[in-house]
N, C-alpha and C. Protein backbone atom coordinates (compact mmCIF):
# COMPACT_ATOMS: atom_id res chain seq x y z
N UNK A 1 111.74 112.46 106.03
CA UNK A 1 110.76 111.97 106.97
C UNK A 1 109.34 112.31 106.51
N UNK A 2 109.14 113.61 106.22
CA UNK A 2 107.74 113.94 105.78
C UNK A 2 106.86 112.75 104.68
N UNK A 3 108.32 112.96 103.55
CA UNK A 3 107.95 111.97 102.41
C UNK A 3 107.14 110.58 102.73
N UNK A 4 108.24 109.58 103.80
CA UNK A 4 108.17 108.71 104.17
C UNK A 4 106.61 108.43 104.96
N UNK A 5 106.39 109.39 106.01
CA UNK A 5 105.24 109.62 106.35
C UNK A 5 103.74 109.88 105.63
N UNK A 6 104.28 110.81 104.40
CA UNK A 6 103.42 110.79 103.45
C UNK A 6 103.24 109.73 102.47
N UNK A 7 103.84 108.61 102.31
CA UNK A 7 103.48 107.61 102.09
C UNK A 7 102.86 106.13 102.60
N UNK A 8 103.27 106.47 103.88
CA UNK A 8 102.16 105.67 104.91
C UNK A 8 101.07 106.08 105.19
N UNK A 9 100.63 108.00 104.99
CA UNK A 9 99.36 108.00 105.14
C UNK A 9 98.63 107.86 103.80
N UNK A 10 99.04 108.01 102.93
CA UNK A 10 97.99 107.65 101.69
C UNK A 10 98.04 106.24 101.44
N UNK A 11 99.07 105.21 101.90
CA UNK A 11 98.54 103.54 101.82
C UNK A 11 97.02 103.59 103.21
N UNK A 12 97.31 104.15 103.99
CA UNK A 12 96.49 103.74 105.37
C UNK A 12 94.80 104.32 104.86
N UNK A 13 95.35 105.45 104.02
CA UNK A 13 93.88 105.93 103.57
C UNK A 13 93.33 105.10 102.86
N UNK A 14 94.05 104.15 101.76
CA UNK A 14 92.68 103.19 100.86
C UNK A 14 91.63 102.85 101.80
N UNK A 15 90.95 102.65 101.17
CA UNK A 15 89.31 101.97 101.47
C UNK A 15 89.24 100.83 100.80
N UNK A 16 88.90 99.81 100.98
CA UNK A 16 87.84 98.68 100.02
C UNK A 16 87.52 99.12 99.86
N UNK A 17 87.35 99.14 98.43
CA UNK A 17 85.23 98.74 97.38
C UNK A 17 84.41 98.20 98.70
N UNK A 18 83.48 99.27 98.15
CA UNK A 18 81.85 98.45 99.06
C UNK A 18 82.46 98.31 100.06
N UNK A 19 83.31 99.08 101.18
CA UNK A 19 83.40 99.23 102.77
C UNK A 19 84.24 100.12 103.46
N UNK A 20 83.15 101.20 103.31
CA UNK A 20 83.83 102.65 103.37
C UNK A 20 84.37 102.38 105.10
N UNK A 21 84.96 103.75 105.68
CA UNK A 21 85.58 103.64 106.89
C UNK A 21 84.70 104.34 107.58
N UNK A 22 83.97 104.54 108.45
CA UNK A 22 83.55 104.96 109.29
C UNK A 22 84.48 106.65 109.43
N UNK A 23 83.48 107.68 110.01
CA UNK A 23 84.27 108.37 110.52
C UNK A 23 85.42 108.31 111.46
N UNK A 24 85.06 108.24 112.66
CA UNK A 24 85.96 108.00 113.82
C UNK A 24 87.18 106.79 113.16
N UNK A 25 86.82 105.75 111.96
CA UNK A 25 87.94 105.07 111.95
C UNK A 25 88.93 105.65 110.96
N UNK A 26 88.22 106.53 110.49
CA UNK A 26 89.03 107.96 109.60
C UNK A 26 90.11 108.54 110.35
N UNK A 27 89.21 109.23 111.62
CA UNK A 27 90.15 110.04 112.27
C UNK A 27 91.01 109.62 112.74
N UNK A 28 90.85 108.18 113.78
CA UNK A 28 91.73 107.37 114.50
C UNK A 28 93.38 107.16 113.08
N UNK A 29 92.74 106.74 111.88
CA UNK A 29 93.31 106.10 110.47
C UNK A 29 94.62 107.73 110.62
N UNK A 30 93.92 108.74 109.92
CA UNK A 30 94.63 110.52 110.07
C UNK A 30 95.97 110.50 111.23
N UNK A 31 95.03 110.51 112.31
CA UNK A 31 95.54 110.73 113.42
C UNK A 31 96.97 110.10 113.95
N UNK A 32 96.96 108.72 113.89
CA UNK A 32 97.65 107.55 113.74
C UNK A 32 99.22 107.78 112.61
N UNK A 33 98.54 108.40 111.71
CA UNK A 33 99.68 108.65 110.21
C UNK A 33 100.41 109.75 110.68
N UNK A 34 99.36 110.94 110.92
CA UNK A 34 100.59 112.02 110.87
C UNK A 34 100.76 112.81 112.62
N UNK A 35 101.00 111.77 113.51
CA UNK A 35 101.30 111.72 114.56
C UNK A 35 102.49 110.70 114.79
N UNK A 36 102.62 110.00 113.65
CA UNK A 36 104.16 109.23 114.06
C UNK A 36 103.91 108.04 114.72
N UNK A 37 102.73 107.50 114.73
CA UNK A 37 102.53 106.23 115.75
C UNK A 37 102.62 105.04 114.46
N UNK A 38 102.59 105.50 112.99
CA UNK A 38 102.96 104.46 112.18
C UNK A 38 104.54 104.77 111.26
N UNK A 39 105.24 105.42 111.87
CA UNK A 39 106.54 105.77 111.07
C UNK A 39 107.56 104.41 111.37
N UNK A 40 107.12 103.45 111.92
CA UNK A 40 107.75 102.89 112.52
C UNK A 40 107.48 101.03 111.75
N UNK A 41 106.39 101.38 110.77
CA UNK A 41 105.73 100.17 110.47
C UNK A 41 106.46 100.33 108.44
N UNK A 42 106.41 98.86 107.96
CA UNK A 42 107.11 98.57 107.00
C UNK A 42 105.59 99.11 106.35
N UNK A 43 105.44 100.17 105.14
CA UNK A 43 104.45 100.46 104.37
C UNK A 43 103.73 98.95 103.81
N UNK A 44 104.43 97.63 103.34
CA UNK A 44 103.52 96.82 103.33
C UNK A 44 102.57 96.61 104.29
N UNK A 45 102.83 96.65 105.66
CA UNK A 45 102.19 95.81 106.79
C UNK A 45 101.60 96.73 107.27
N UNK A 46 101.24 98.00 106.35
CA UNK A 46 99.94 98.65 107.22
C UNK A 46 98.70 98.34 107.14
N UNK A 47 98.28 97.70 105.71
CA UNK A 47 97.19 97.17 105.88
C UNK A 47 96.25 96.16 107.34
N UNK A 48 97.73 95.63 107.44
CA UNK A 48 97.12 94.67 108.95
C UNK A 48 97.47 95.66 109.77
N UNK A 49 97.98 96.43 109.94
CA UNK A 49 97.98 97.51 111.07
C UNK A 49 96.89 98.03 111.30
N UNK A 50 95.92 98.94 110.16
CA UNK A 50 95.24 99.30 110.21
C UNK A 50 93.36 98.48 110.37
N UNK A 51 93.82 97.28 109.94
CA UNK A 51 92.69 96.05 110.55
C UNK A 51 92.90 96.01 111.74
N UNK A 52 94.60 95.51 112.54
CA UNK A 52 94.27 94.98 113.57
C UNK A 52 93.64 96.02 114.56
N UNK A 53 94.30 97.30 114.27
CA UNK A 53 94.01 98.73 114.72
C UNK A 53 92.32 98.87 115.24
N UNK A 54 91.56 98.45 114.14
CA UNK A 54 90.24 98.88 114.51
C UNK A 54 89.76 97.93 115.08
N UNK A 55 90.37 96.84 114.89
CA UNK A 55 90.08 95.34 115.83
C UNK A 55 89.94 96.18 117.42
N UNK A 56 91.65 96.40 117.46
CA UNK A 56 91.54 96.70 119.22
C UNK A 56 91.10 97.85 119.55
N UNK A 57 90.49 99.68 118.60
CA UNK A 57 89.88 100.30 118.79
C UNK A 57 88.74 100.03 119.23
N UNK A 58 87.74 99.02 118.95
CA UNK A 58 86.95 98.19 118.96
C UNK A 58 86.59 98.00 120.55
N UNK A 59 87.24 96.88 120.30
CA UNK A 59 86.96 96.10 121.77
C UNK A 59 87.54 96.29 123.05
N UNK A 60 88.57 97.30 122.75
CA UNK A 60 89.44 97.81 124.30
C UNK A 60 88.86 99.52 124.04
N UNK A 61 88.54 100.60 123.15
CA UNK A 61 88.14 101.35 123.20
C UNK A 61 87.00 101.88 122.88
N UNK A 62 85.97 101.52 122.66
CA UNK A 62 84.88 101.71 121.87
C UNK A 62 84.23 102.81 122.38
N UNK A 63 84.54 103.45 123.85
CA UNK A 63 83.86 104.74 124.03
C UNK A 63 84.64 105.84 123.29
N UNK A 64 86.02 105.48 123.37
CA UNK A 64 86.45 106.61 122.98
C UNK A 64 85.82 106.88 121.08
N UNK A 65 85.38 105.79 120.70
CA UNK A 65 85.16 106.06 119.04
C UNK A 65 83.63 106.62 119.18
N UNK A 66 83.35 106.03 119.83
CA UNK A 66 81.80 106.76 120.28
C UNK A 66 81.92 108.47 120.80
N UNK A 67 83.19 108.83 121.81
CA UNK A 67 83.21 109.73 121.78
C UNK A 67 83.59 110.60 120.49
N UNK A 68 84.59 110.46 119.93
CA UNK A 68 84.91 110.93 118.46
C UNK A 68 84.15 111.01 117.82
N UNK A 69 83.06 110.07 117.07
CA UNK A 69 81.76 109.78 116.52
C UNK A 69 80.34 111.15 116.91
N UNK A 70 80.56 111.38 118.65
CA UNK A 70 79.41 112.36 118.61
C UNK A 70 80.36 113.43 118.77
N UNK A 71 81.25 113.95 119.20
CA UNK A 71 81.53 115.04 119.49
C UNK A 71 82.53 115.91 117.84
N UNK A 72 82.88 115.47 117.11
CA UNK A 72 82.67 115.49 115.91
C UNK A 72 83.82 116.62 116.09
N UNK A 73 84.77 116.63 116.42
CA UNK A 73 86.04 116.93 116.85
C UNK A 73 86.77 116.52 118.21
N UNK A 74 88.15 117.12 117.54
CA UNK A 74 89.24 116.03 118.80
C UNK A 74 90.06 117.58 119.77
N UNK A 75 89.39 117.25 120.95
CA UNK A 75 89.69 118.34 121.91
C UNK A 75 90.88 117.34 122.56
N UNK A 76 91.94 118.69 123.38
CA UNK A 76 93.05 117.88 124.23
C UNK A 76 92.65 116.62 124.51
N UNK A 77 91.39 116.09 125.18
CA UNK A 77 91.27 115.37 125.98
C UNK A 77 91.10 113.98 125.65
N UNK A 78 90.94 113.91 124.41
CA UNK A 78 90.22 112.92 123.08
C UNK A 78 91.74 112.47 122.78
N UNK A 79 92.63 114.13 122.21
CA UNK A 79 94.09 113.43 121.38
C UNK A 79 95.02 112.75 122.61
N UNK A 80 94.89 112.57 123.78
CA UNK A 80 95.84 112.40 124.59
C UNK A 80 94.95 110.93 125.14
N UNK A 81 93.53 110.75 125.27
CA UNK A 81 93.12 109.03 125.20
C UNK A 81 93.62 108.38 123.91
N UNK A 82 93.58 109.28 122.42
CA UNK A 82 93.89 108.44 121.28
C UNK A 82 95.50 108.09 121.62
N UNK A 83 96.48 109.09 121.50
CA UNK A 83 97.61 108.68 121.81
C UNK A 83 98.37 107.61 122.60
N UNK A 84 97.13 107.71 123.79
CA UNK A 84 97.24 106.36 124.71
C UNK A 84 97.17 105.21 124.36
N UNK A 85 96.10 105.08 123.62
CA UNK A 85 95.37 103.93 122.97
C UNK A 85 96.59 103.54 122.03
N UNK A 86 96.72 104.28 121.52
CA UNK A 86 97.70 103.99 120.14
C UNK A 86 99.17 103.40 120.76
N UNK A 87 99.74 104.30 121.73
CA UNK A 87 100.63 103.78 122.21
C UNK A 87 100.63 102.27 123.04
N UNK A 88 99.28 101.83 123.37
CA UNK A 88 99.09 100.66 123.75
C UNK A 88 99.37 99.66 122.32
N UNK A 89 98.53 100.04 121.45
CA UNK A 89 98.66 99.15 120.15
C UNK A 89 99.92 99.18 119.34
N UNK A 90 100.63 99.83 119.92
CA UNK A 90 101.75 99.63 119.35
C UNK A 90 102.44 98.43 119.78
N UNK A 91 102.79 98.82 121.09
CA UNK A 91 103.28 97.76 121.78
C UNK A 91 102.73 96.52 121.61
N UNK A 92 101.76 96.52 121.24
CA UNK A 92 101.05 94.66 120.83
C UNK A 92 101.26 94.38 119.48
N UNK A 93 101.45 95.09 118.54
CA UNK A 93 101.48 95.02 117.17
C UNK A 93 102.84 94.21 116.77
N UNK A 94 102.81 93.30 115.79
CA UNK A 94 104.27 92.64 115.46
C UNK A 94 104.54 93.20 114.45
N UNK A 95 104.13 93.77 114.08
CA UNK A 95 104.78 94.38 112.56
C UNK A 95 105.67 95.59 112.52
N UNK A 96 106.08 96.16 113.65
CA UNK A 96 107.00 97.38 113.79
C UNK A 96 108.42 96.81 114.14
N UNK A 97 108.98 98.30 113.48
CA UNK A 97 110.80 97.28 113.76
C UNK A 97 110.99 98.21 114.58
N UNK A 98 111.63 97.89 115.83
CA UNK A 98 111.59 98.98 116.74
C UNK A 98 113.57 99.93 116.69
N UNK A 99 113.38 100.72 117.08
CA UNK A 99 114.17 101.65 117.19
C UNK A 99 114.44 102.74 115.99
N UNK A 100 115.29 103.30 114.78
CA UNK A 100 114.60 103.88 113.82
C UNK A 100 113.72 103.72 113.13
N UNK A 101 113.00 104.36 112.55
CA UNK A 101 112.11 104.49 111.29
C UNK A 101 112.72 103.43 109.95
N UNK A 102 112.01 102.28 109.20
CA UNK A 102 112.75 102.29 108.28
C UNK A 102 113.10 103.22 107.23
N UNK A 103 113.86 102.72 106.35
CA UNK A 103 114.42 104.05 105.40
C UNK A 103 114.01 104.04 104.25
N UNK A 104 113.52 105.02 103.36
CA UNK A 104 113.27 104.62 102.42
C UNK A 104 114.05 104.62 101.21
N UNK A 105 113.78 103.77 100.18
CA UNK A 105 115.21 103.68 99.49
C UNK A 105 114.76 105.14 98.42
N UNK A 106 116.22 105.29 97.26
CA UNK A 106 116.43 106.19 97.07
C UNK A 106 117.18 107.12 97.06
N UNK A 107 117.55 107.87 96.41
CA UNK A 107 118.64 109.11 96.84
C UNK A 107 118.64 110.50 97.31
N UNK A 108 118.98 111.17 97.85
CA UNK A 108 118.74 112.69 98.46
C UNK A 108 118.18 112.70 99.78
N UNK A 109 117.59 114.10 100.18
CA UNK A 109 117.16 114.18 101.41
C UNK A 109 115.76 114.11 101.00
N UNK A 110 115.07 113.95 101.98
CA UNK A 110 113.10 113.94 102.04
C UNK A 110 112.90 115.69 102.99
N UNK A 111 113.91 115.92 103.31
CA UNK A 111 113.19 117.40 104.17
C UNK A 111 112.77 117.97 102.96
């Protein structure tokens, strides 16, 4: 699982050339990976995860990135609106297969 996880957060981390990420879409990006709200998404289709992601961070949350943005850490109160949020975007997202994690191929254990 770790493995698996650790390979969705270093696809989710690229950047474009010439269009860095914003902080807050950093943290939201972090936060998102190693909280398990993308263990659930095929490592191709994070790229649109992570577009559509800031799409609806955007326009259904934008205080909360504003809050993240000035307060320049994530107190209880911040990780439990992000979690919300996230758990909303999940549910709208088509790119998750729902019920396990896919698997990754390979042999042995990942613990």
């Amino acid at each position: 699982m770790q493995l698996a996880r650790g390979a969705r957060l270093v696809e989710m981390l690229k950047q474009a050339q010439y269009k860095p990420q914003t902080v807050e879409q950093q943290v939201v990006t972090i936060f998102a990976a190693t909280n398990g709200f993308v263990d659930a998404c095929e490592v191709g289709s994070l790229a649109r995860f992570e577009t559509e992601l800031f799409s609806f961070m955007k326009d259904k949350h934008g205080a909360l990135l504003a809050e993240i943005r000035e307060k320049k850490q994530i107190n209880d109160e911040i990780k439990a609106k992000l979690s919300s949020a996230l758990d909303e975007f999940k549910g709208m997202f088509k790119g998750i297969t729902h019920g396990e994690p896919p698997r990754e191929s390979g042999s042995g254990s990942a613990a």
